[in-house]
C-alpha atoms as a PDB file:
ATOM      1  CA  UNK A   1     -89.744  24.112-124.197  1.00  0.00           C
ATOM      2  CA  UNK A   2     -92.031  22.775-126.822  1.00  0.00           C
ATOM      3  CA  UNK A   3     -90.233  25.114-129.281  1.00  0.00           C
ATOM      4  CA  UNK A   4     -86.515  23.860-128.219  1.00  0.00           C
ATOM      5  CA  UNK A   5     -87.381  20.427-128.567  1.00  0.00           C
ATOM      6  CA  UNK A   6     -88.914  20.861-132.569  1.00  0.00           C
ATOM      7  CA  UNK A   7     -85.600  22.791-132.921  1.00  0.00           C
ATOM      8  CA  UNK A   8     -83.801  19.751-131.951  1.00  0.00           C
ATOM      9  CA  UNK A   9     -86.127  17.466-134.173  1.00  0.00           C
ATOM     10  CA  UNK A  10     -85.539  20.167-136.974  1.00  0.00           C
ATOM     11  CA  UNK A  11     -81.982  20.097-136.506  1.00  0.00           C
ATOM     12  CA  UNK A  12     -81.769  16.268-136.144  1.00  0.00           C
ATOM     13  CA  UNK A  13     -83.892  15.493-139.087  1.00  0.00           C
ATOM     14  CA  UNK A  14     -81.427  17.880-141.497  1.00  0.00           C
ATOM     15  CA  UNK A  15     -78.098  16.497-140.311  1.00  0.00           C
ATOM     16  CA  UNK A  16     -79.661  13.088-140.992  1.00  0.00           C
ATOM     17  CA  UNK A  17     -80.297  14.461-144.070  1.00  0.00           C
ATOM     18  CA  UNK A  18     -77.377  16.000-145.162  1.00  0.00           C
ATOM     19  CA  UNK A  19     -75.693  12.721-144.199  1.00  0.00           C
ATOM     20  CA  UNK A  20     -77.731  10.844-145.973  1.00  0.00           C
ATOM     21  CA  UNK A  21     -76.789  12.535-149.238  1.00  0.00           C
ATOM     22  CA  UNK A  22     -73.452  12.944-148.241  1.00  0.00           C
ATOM     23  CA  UNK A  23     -73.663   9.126-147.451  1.00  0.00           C
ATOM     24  CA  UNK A  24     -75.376   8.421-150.897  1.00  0.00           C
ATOM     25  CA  UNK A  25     -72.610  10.378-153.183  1.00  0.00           C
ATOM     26  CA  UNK A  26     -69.572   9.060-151.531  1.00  0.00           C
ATOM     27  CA  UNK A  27     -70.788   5.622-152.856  1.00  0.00           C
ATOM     28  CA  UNK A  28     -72.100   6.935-155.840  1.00  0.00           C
ATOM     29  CA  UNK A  29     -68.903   8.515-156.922  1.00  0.00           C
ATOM     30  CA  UNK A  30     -66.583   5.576-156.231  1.00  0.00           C
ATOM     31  CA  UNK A  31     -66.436   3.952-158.890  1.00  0.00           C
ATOM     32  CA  UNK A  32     -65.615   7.251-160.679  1.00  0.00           C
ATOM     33  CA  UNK A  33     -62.400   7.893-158.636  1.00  0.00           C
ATOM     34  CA  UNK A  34     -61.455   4.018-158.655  1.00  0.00           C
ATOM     35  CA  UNK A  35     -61.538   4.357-162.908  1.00  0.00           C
ATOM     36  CA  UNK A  36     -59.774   7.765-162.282  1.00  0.00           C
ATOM     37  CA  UNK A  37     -57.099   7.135-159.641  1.00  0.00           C
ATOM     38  CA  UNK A  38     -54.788   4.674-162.069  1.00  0.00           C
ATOM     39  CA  UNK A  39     -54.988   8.669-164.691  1.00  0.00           C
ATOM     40  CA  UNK A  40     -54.281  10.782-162.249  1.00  0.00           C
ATOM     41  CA  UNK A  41     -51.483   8.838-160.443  1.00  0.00           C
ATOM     42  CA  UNK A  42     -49.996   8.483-164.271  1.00  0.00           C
ATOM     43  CA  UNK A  43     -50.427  12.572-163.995  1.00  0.00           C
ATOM     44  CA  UNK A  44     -48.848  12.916-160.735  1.00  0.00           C
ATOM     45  CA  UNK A  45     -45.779  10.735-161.611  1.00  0.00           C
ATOM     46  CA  UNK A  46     -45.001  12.259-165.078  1.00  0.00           C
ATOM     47  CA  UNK A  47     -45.455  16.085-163.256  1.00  0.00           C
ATOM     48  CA  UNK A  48     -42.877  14.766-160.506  1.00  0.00           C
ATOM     49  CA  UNK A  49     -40.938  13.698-163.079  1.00  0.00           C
ATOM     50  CA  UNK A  50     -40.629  16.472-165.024  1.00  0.00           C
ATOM     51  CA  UNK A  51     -39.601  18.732-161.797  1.00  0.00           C
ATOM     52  CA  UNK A  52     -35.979  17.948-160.947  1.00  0.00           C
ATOM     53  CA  UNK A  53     -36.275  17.561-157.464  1.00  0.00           C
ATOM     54  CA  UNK A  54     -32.620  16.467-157.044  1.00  0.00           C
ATOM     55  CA  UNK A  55     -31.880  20.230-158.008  1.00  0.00           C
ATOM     56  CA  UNK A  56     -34.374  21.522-155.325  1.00  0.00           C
ATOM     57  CA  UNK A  57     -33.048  18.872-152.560  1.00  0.00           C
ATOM     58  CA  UNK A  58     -29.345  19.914-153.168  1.00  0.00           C
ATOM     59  CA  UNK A  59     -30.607  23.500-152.668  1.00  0.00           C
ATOM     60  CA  UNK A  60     -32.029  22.711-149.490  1.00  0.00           C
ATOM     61  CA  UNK A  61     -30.285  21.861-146.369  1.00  0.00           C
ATOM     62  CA  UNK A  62     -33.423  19.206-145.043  1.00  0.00           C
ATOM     63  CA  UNK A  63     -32.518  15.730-144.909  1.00  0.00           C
ATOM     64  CA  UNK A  64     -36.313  14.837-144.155  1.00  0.00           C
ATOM     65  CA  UNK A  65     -37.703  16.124-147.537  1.00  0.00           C
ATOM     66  CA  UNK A  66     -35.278  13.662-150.127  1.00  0.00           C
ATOM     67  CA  UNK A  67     -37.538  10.386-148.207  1.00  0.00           C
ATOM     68  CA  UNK A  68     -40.818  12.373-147.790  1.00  0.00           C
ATOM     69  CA  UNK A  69     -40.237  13.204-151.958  1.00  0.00           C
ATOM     70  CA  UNK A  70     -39.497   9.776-152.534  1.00  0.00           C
ATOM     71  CA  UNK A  71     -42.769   8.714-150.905  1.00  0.00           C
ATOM     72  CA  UNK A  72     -44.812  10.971-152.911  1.00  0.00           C
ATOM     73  CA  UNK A  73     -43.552   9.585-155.827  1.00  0.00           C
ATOM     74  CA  UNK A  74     -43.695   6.321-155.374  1.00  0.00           C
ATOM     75  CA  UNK A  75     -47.878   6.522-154.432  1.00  0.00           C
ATOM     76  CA  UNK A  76     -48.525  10.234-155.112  1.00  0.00           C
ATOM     77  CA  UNK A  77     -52.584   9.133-154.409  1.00  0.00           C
ATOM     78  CA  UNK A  78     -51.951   8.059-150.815  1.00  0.00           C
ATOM     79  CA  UNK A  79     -49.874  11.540-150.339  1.00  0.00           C
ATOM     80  CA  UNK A  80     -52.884  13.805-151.727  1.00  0.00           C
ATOM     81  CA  UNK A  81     -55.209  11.937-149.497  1.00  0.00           C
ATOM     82  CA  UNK A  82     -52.866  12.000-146.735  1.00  0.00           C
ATOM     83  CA  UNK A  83     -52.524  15.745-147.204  1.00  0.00           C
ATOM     84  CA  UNK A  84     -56.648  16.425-147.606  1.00  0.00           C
ATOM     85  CA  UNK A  85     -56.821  14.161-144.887  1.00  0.00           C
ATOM     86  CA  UNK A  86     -54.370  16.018-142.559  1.00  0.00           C
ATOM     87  CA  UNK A  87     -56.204  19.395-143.461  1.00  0.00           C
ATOM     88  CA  UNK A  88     -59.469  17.978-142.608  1.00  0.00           C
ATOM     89  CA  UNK A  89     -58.303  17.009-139.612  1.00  0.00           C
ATOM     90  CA  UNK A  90     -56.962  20.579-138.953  1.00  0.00           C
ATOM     91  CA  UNK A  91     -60.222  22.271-139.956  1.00  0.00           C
ATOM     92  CA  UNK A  92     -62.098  20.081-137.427  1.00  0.00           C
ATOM     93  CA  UNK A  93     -60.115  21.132-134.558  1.00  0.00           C
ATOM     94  CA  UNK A  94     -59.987  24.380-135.180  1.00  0.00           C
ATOM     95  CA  UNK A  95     -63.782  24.378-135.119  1.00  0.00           C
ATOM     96  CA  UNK A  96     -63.531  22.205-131.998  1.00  0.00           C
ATOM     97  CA  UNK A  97     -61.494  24.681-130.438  1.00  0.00           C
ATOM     98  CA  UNK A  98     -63.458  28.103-131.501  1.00  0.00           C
ATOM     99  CA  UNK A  99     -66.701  26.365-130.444  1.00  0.00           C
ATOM    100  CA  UNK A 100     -65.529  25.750-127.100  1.00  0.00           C
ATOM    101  CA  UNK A 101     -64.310  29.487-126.531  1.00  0.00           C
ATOM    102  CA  UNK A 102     -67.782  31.139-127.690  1.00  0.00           C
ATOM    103  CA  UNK A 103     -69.536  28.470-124.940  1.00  0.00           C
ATOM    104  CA  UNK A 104     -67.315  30.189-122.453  1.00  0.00           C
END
């Protein structure tokens, strides 16, 4: 029993840890990506720019992508986070869901 419960603390004391750090660089590096967002959505735009997308939509036959490519250029930052955010979400539930099957 005694050795469970220093597990636990053991555990406990590193995922305060690690979100501690984690914690400590997420406000360490915004300021970074606040000076950097204003480059790289300059970046984004003159990439989406250069691709001529109205060539690729009249390819395709989906009427969702000509709004959803519209968005992204408009605030290409807000669709990469979207999309990172989206994945994340993914990878979480996909852990959710394997953890639950090896407790079975």
């Amino acid at each position: 029993m005694s050795e469970q419960k220093l597990d636990r603390e053991k555990l406990n004391s590193l995922i305060n840890l690690f979100f501690n750090n984690f914690n400590e660089m997420l406000n360490n590096s915004k300021p970074l990506i606040n000076e950097s967002a204003d480059e790289i959505s300059e970046i984004a735009i003159w990439i989406l720019n250069k691709i001529d997308l109205q060539m690729i939509l009249k390819n395709t036959n989906c009427k969702f992508i000509d709004p959803v490519a519209n968005s992204i250029r408009k605030d290409p930052i807000k669709a990469i986070l979207l999309a990172t955010s989206i994945g994340a979400i993914s990878v979480g539930l996909i852990t959710l869901l394997s953890r639950s099957k090896f407790k079975n």
